[in-house]
Protein backbone atom coordinates (compact mmCIF):
# COMPACT_ATOMS: atom_id res chain seq x y z
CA UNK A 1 108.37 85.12 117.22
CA UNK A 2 111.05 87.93 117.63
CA UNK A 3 113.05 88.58 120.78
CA UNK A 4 111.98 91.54 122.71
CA UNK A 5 113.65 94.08 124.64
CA UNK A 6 110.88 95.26 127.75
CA UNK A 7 112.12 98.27 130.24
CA UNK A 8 110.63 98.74 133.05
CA UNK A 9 110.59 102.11 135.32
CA UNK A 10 109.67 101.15 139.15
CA UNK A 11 109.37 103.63 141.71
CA UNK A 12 112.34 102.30 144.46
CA UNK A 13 112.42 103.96 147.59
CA UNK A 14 112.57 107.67 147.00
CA UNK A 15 113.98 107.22 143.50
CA UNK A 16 112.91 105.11 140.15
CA UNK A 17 114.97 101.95 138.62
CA UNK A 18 115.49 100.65 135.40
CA UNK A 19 115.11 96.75 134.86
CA UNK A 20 115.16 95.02 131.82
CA UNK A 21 113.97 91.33 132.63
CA UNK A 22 115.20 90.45 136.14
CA UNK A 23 118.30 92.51 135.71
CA UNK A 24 118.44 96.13 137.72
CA UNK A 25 120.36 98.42 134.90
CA UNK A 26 120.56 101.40 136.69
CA UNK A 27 118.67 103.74 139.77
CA UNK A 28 117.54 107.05 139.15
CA UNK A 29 116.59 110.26 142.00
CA UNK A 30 114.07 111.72 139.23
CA UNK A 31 111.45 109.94 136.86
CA UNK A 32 111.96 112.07 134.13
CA UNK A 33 115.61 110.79 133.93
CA UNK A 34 114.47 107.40 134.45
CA UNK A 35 112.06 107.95 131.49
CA UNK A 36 114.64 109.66 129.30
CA UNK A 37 117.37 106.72 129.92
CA UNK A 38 115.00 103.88 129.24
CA UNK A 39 113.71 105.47 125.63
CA UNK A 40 117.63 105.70 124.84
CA UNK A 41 118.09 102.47 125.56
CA UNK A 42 114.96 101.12 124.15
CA UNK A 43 115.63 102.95 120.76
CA UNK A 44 118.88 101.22 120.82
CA UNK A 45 117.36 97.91 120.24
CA UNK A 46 114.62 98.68 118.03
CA UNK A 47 117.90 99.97 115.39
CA UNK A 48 119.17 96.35 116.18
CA UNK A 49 115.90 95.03 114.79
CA UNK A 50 114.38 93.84 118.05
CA UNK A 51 110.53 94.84 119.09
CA UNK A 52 111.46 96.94 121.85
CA UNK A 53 109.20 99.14 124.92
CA UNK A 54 108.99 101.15 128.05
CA UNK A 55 106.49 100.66 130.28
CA UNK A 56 106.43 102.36 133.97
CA UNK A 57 104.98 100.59 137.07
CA UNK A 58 102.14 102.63 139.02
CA UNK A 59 100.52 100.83 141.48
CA UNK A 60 99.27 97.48 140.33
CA UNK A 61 99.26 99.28 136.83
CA UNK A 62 101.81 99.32 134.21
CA UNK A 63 101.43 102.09 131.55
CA UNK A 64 103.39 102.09 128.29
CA UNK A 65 105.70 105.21 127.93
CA UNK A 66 107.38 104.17 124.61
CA UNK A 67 106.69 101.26 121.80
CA UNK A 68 108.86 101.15 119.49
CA UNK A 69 107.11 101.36 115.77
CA UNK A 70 103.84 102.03 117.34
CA UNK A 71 104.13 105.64 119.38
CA UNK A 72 106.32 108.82 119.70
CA UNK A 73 108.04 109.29 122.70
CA UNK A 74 105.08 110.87 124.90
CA UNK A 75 107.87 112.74 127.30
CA UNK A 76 105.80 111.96 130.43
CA UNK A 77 106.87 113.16 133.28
């Protein structure tokens, strides 16, 4: 099974973080820079041969934003 590299985008207050397991990697006022910085990073990984994602959390919902080898970045904002 390969190692995999999961970011998360949570709405925090009146801004949006960006976890990767149980670590906080950084805190963002706007989604859309939340979104941007979590594909960057995700991308990252996926050239270091890991399966790597971004989902964000709505609700009790969490919707993928970014799958590395399986979709484009959707630029959802």
């Amino acid at each position: 099974m390969s190692e995999q590299d999961l970011y998360i985008i949570r709405p925090s207050g009146e801004g949006w973080t960006l976890h990767l397991a149980k670590e906080t990697l950084a805190r963002f006022d706007e989604r859309p820079k939340a979104i941007e910085a979590a594909v960057v990073v995700a991308e990252a990984s996926a050239r270091l041969g890991k399966a790597a994602g971004v989902m964000m959390e709505e609700g009790d919902q969490r919707i993928v934003v970014w799958d590395a080898g399986r979709d484009a970045y959707s630029k959802v904002s």
